[in-house]
Protein backbone atom coordinates (compact mmCIF):
# COMPACT_ATOMS: atom_id res chain seq x y z
CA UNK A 1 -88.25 180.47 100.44
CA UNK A 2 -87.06 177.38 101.32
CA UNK A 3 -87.55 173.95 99.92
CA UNK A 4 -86.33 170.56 101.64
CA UNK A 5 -86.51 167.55 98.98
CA UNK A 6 -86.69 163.57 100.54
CA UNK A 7 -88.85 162.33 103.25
CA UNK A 8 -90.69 165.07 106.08
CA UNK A 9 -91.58 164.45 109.31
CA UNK A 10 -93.50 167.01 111.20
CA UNK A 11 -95.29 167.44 114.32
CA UNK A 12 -98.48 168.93 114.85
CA UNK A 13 -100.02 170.20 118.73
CA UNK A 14 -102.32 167.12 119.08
CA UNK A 15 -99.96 163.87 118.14
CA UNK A 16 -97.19 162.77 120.82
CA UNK A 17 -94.02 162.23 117.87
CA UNK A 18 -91.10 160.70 119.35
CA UNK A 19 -88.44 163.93 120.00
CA UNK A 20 -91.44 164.74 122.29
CA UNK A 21 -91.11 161.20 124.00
CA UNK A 22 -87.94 161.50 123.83
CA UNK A 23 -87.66 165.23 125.91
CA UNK A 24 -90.36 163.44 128.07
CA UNK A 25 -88.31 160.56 129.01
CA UNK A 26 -84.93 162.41 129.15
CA UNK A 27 -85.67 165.93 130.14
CA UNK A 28 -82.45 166.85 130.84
CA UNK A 29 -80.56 165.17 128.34
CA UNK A 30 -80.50 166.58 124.46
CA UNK A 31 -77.94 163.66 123.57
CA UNK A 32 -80.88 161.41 123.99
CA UNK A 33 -83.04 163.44 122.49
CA UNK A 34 -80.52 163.96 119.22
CA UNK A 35 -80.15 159.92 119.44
CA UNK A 36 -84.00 159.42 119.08
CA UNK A 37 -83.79 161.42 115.98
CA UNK A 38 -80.82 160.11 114.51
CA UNK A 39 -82.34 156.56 114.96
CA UNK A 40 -85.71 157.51 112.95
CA UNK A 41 -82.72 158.88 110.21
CA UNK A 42 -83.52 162.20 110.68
CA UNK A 43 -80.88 164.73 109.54
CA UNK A 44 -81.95 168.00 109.41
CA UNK A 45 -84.70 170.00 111.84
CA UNK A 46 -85.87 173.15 111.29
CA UNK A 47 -87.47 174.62 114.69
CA UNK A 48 -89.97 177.53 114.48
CA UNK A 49 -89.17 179.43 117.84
CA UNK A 50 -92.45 181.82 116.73
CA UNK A 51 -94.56 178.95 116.04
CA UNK A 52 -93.58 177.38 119.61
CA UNK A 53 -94.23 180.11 121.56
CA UNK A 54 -97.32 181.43 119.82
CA UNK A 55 -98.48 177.51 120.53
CA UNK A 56 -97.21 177.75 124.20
CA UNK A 57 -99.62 181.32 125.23
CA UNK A 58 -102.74 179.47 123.47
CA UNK A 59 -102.16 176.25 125.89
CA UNK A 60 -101.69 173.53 122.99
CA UNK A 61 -97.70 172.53 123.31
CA UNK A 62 -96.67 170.38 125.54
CA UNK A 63 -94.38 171.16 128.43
CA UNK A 64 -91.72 169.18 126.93
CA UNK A 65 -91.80 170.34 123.81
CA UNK A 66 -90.90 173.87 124.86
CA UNK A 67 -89.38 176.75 123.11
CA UNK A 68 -86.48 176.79 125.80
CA UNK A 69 -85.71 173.03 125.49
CA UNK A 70 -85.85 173.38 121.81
CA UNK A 71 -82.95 175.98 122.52
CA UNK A 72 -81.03 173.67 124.17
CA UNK A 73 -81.51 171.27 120.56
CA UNK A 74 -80.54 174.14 118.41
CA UNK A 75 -77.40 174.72 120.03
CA UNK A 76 -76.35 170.91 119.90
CA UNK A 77 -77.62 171.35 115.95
CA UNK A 78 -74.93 172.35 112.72
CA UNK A 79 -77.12 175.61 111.96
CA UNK A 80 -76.98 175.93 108.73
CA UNK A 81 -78.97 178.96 108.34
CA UNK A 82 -81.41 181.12 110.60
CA UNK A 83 -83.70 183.72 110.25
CA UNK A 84 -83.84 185.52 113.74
CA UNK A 85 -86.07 188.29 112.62
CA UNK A 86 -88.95 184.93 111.72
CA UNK A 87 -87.44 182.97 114.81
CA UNK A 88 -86.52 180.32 112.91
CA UNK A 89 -83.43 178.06 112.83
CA UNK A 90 -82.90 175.17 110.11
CA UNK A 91 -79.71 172.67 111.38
CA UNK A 92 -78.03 169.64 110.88
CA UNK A 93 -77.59 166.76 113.27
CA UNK A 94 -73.89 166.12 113.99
C-alpha cells in the first residue's frame, strides 16, 4: 500500500490539468514541463504506466499525455520507489 499525506492533485481522461498544457505547449521539452509542476508546488508524481496505456488503446488520453512522454518525466524524476511488475513509478521533483 501506499499512502501520500498533504494536498493531491490528480488528473482524470476528460479535464485538460496543466502538465498536460504544459507537454502541449512544450512537447519536446520536460524542463518546462517539470517547471509547470514545480510552480503549482508539486513535489512528488506518481505515474501509472498501466493506467496510461490501458487509457491510450480505449482512445481517452490525450496525445500529449502519453505513456512515452511520461517516460521521458520519470527519468528527469528522483524515483523513489517503483513497482515494474504494476508499471508504476512514484518520484520526486529535483
Amino acid at each position: 500500500s501506499l499512502y501520500l499525506r498533504g494536498p493531491t492533485i490528480a488528473s482524470t481522461a476528460w479535464d485538460r490539468h496543466a502538465l498536460e498544457r504544459a507537454m502541449i505547449d512544450a512537447p519536446n521539452d520536460p524542463d518546462a514541463w517539470l517547471a509547470t509542476i514545480d510552480g503549482l508546488g508539486v513535489r512528488r508524481v506518481l505515474i501509472n504506466f498501466a493506467e496510461l496505456d490501458r487509457l491510450s488503446r480505449s482512445g481517452y488520453t490525450p496525445e500529449a499525455l502519453s505513456a512515452e512522454a511520461a517516460g521521458v518525466l520519470a527519468e528527469r524524476l528522483r524515483v523513489v520507489r517503483s513497482w515494474p511488475e504494476l508499471g508504476v513509478v512514484y518520484g520526486v521533483v529535483p
